[in-house]
Each structure stands twice: as structure tokens, then as C-alpha cells.
N, C-alpha and C. Protein backbone atom coordinates (compact mmCIF):
# COMPACT_ATOMS: atom_id res chain seq x y z
N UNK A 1 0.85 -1.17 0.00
CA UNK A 1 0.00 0.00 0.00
C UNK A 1 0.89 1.23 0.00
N UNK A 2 0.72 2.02 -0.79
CA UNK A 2 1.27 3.16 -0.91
C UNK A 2 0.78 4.67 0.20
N UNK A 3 2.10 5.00 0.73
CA UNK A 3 1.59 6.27 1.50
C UNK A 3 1.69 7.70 0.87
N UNK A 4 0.29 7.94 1.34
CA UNK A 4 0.17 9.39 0.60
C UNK A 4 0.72 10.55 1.12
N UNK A 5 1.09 10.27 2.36
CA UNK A 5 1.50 11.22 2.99
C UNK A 5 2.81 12.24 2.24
N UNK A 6 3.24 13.28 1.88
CA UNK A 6 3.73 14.01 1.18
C UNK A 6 5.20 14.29 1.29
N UNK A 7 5.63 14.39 2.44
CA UNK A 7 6.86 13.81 3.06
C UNK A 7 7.39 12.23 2.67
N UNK A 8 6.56 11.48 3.02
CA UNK A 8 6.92 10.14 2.40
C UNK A 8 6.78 10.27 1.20
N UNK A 9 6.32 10.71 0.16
CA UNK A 9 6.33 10.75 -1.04
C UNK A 9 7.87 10.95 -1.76
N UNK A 10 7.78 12.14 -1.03
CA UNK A 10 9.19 13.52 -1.37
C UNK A 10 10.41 12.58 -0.93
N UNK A 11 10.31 11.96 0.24
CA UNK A 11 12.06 11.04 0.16
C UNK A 11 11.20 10.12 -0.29
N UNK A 12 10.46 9.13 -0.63
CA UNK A 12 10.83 8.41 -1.88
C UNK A 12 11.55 8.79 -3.22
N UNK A 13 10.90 9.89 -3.52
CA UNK A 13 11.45 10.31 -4.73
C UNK A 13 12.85 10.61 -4.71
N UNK A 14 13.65 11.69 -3.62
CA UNK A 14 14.56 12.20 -3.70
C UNK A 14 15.02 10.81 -3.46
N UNK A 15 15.15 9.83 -2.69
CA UNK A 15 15.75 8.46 -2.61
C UNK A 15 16.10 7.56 -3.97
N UNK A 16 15.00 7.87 -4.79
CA UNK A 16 15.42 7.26 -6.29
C UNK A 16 15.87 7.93 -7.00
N UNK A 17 16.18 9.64 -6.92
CA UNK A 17 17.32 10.63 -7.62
C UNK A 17 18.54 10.30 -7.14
N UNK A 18 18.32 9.92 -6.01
CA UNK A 18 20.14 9.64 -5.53
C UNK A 18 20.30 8.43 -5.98
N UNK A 19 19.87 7.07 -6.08
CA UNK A 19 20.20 6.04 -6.88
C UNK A 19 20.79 6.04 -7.93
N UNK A 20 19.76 6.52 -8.63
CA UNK A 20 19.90 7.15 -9.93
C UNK A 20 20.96 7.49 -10.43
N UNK A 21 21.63 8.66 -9.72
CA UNK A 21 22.86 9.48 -9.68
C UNK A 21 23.99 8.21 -9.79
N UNK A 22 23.63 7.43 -8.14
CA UNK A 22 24.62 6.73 -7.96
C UNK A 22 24.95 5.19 -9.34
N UNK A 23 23.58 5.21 -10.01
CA UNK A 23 24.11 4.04 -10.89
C UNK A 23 24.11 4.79 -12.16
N UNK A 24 24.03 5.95 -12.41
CA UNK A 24 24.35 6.85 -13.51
C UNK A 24 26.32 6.47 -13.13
N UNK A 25 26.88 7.29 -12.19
CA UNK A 25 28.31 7.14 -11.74
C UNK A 25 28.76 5.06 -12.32
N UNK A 26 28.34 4.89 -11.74
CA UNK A 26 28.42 3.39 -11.73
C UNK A 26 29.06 2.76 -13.31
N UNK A 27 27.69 3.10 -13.89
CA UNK A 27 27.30 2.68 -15.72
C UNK A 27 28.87 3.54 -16.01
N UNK A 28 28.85 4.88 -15.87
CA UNK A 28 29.95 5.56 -16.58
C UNK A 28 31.49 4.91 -16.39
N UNK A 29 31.81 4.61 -15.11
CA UNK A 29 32.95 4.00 -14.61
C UNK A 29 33.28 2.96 -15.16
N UNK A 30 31.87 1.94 -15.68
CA UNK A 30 32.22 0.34 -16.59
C UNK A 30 32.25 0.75 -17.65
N UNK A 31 31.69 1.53 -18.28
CA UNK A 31 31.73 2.13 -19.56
C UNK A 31 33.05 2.46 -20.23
N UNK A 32 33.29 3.55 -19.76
CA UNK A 32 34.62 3.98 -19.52
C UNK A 32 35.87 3.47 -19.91
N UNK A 33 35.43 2.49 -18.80
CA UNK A 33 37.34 1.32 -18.62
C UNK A 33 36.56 0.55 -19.48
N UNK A 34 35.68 -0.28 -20.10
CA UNK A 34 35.12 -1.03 -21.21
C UNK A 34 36.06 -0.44 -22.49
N UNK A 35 35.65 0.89 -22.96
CA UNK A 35 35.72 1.56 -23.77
C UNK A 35 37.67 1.84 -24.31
N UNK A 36 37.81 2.60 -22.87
CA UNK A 36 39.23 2.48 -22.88
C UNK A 36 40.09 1.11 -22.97
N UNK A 37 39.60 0.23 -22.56
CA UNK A 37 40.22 -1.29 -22.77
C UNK A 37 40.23 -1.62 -24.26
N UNK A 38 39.18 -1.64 -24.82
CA UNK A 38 38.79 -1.73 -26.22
C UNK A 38 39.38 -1.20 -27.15
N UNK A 39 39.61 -0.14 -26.98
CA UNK A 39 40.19 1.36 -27.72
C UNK A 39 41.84 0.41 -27.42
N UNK A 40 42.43 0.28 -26.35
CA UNK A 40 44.29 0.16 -26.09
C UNK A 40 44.18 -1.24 -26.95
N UNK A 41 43.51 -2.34 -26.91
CA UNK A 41 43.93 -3.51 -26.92
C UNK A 41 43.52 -3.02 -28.55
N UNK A 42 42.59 -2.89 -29.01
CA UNK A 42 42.57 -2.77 -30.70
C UNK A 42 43.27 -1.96 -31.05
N UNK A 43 44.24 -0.78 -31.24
CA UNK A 43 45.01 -0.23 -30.97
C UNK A 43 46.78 -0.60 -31.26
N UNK A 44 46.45 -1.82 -29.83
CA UNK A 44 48.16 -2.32 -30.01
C UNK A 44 47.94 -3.29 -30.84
N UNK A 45 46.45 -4.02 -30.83
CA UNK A 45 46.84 -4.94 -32.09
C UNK A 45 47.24 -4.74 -33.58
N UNK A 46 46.29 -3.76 -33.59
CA UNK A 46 46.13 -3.15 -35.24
C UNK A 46 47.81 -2.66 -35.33
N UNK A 47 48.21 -1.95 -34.22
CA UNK A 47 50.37 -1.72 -34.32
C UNK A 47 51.02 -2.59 -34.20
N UNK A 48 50.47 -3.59 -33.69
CA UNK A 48 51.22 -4.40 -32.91
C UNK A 48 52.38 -3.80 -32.28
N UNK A 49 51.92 -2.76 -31.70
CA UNK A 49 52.86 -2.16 -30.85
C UNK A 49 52.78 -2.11 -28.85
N UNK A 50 52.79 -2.67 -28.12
CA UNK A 50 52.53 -2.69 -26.75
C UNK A 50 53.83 -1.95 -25.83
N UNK A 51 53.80 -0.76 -26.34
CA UNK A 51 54.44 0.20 -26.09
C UNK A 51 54.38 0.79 -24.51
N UNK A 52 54.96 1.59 -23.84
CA UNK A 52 55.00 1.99 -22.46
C UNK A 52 54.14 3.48 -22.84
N UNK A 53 53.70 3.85 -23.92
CA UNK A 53 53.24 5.30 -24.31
C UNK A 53 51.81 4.43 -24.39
N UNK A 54 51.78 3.71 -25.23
CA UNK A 54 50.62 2.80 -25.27
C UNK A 54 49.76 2.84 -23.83
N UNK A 55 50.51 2.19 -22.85
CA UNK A 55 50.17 2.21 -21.96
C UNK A 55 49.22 3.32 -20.73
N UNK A 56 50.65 4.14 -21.34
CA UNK A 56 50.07 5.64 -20.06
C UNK A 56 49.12 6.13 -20.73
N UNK A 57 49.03 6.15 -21.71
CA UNK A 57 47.61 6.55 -22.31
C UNK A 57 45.78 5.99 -22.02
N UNK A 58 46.20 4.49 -21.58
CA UNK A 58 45.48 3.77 -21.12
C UNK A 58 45.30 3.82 -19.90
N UNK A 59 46.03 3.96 -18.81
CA UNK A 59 46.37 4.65 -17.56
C UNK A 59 45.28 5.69 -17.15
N UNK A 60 45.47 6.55 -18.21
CA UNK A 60 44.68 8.12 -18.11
C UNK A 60 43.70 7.87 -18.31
N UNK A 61 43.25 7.36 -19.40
CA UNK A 61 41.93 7.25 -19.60
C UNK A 61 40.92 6.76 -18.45
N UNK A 62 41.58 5.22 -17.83
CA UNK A 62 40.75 4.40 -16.70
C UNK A 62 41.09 5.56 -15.38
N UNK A 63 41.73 6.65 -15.25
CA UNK A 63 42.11 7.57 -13.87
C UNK A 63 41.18 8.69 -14.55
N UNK A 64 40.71 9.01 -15.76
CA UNK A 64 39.65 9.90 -15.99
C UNK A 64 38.12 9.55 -15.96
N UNK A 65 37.98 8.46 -16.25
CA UNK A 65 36.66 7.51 -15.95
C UNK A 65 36.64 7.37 -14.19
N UNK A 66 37.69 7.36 -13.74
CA UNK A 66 37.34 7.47 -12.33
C UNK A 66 37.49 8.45 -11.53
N UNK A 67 37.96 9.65 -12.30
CA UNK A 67 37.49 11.12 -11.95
C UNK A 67 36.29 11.22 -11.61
N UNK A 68 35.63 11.82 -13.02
CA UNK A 68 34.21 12.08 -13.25
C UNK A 68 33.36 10.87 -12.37
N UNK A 69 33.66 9.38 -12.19
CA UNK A 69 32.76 8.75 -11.58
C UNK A 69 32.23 8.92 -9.97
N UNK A 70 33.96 9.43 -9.39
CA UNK A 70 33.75 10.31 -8.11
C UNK A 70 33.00 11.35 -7.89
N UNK A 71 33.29 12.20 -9.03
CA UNK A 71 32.31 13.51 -8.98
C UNK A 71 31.07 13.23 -8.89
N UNK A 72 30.46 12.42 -9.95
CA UNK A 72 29.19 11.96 -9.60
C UNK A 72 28.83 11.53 -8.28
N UNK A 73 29.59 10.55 -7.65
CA UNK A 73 29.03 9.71 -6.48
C UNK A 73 28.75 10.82 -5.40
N UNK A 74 29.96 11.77 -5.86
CA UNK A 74 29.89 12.97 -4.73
C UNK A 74 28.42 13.36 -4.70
N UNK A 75 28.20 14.41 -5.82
CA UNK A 75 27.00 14.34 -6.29
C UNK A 75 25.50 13.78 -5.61
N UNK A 76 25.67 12.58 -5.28
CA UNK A 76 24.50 11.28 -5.03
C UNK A 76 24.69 11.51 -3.68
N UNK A 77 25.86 11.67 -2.98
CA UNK A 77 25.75 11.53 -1.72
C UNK A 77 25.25 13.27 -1.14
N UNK A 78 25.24 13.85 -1.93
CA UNK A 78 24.91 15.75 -1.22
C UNK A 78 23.43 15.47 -1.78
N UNK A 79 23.03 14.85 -2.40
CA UNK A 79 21.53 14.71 -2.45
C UNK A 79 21.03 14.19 -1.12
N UNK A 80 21.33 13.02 -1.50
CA UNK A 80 20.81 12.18 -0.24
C UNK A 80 20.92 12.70 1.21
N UNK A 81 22.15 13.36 1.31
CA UNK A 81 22.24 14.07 2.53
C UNK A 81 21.33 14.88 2.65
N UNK A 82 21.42 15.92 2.19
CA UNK A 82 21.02 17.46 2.50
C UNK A 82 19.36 17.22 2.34
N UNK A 83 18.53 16.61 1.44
CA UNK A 83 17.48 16.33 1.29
C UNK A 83 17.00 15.24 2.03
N UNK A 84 17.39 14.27 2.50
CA UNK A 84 16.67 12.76 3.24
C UNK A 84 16.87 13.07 4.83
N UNK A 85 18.54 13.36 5.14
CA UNK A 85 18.64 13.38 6.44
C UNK A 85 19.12 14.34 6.53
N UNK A 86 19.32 15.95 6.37
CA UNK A 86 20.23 16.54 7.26
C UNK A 86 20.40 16.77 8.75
N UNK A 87 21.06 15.62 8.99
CA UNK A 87 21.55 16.07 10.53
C UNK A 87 23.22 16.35 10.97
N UNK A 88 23.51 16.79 11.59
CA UNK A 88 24.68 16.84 11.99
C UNK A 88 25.47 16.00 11.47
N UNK A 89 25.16 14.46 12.20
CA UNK A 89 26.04 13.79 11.70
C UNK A 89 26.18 12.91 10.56
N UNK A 90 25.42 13.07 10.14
CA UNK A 90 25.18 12.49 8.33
C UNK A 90 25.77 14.20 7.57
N UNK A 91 26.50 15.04 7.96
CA UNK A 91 26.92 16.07 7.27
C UNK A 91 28.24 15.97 7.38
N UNK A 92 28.48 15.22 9.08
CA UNK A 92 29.92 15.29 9.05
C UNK A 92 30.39 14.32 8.27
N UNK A 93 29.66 12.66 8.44
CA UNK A 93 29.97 12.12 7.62
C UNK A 93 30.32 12.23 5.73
N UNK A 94 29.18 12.69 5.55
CA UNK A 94 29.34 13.29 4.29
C UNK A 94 30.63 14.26 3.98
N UNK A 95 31.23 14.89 4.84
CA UNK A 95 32.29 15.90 4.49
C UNK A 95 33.70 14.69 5.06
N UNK A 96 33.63 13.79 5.44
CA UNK A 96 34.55 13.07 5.66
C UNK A 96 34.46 12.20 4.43
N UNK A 97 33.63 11.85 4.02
CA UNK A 97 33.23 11.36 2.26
C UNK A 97 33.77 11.94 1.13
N UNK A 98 33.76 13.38 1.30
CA UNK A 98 34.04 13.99 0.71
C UNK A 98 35.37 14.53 0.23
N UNK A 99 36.18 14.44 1.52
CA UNK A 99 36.97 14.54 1.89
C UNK A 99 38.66 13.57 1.24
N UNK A 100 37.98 12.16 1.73
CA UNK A 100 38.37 11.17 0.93
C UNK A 100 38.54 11.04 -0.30
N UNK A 101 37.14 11.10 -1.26
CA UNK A 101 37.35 11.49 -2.23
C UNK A 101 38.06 12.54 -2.97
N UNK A 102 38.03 13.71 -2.36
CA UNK A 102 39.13 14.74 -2.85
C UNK A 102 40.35 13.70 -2.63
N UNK A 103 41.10 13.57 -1.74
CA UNK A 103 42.37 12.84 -1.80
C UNK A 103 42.52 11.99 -3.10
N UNK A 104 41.45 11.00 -3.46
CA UNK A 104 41.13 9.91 -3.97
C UNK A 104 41.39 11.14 -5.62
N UNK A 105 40.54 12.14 -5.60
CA UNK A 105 41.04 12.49 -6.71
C UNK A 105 41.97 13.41 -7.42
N UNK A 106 43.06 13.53 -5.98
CA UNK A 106 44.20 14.39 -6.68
C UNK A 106 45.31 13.12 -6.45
N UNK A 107 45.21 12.14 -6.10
CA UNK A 107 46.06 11.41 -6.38
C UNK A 107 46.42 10.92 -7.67
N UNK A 108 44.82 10.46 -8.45
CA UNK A 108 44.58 10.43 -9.82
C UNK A 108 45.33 11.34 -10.73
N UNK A 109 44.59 12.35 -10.16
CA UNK A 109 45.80 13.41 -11.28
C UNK A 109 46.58 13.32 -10.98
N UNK A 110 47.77 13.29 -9.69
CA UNK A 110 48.73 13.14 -9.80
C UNK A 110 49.86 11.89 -10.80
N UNK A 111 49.15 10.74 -10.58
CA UNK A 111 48.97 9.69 -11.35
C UNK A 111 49.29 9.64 -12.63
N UNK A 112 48.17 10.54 -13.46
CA UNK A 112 48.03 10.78 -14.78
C UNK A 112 48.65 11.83 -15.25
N UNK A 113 48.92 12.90 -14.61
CA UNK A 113 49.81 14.00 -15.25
C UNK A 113 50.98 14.69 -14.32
N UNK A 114 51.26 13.69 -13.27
CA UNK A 114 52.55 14.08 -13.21
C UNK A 114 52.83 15.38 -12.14
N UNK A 115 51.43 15.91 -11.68
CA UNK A 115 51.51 17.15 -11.08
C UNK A 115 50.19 17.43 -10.38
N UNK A 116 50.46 18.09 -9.53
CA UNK A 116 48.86 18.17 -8.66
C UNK A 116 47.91 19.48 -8.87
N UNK A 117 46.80 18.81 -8.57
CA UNK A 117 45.55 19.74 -9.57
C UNK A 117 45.53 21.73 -9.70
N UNK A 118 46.11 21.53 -8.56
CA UNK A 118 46.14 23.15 -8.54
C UNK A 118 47.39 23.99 -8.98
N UNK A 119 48.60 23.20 -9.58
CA UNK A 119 50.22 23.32 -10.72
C UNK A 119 49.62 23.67 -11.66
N UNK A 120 50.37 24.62 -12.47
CA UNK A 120 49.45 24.73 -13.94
C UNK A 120 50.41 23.52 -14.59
N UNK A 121 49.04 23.39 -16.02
CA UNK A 121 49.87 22.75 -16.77
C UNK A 121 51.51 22.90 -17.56
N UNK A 122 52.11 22.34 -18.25
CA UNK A 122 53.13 22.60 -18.60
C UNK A 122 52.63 22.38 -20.34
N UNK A 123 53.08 23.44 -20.89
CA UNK A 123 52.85 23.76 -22.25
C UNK A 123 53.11 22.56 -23.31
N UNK A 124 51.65 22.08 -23.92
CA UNK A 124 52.63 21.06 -24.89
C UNK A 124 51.77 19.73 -24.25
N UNK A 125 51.53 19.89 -22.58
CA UNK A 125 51.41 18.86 -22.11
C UNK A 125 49.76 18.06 -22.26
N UNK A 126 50.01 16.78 -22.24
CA UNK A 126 49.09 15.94 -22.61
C UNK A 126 49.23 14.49 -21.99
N UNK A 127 47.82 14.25 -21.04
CA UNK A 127 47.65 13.31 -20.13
C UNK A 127 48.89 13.20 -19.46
N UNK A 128 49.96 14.29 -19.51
CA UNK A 128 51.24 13.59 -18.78
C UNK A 128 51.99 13.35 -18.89
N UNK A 129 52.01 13.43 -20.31
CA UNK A 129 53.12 13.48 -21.27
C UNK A 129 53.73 14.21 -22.29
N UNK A 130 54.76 15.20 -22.40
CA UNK A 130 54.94 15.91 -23.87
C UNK A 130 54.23 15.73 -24.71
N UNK A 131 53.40 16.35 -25.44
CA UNK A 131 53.27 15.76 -26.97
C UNK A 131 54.51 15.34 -27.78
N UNK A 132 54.55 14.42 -28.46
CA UNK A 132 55.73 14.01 -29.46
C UNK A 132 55.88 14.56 -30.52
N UNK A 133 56.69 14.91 -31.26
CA UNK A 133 56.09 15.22 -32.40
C UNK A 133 56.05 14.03 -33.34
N UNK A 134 54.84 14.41 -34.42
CA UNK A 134 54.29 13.49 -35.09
C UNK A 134 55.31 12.95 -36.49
């Protein structure tokens, strides 16, 4: 039996926007490294080259799919918070979530380009690497 009550309505709903969010993040993350896997391995076959450039390129890609997938989750979890429960400690938690994840995603960049998010880039530069010339 369904409750009509309007409050129960409202976190139902906001409860299936944050899902949502969270298997929107989800789909993108398999996607992603699917995509990027696909892309390196057809790639080195078609060169037959299994190169260390090969590689970091592939690197970046699966540390940029898990950028954006953080951002999202972030995302899912400031819903769910701020709208279902805001209390104290579902905020602190959430900023300790949050928190993590920041770490979680300047390590990435560090990872992938060599330098941390707030360094400017270095001219030329790409995923981390010089461009070569062609």
C-alpha cells in the first residue's frame, strides 16, 4: 500500500534521484574502462605495438573515468544528505566522504599528469606526457 502522505512521497522520490545518480556514476565507470580497454587492446593490435606510451595513455583514460565517476558519487551523496537526512552527523559524515574522495582524486591526477591539480599545466602537455612530435 502506498503512503500518501507528502513527506513520504518527497524522500521516496529524492531516494530514487540519488540512486539514480549513484548508478548513472556506476554505468559511466564500466563504460569507460570497457571503452578504454577496447580502444588500447585494438590499438596495439592493429600496431602491434605494446608500447610503455601505449600504456600511459590507457592509464589516463581508466584515472579519468574514475574522476568524473567520483564527482558523480559525490553528487548522489549531497543529495541524499542534505534532502533525506540533514543532521549533523550524516553532514559530518558526508564531508569526511568527501573529503576522501578529494584525496582519492588528486592522487589520480597526480597519477596521470605528473603534477597536482592546482600546478598549472606545462605547455605542450598531454595526459602527462609531452606531446611528441608526429
Amino acid at each position: 500500500m502506498h503512503d500518501a502522505n507528502p513527506e513520504a512521497l518527497y524522500q521516496r522520490w529524492v531516494g530514487i534521484g540519488a540512486d539514480t545518480i549513484e548508478a548513472i556514476a556506476v554505468a559511466i565507470i564500466v563504460g569507460y574502462i570497457l571503452v578504454a580497454a577496447v580502444t588500447w587492446l585494438v590499438r596495439a593490435l592493429l600496431r602491434r605495438q605494446f608500447t610503455l606510451g601505449h600504456y600511459e595513455g590507457f592509464r589516463a583514460a581508466l584515472g579519468r573515468a574514475m574522476l568524473l565517476g567520483l564527482e558523480i558519487l559525490i553528487a548522489a551523496d549531497v543529495v541524499r544528505t542534505a534532502a533525506l537526512s540533514p543532521t549533523l552527523i550524516n553532514f559530518a559524515a558526508l564531508g569526511v566522504l568527501v573529503i576522501v574522495r578529494t584525496f582519492l582524486s588528486w592522487s589520480i591526477v597526480v597519477e596521470i599528469e605528473g603534477r597536482w591539480p592546482w600546478q598549472r599545466r606545462i605547455q605542450g602537455e598531454v595526459d602527462g606526457m609531452a606531446e611528441q612530435p608526429s
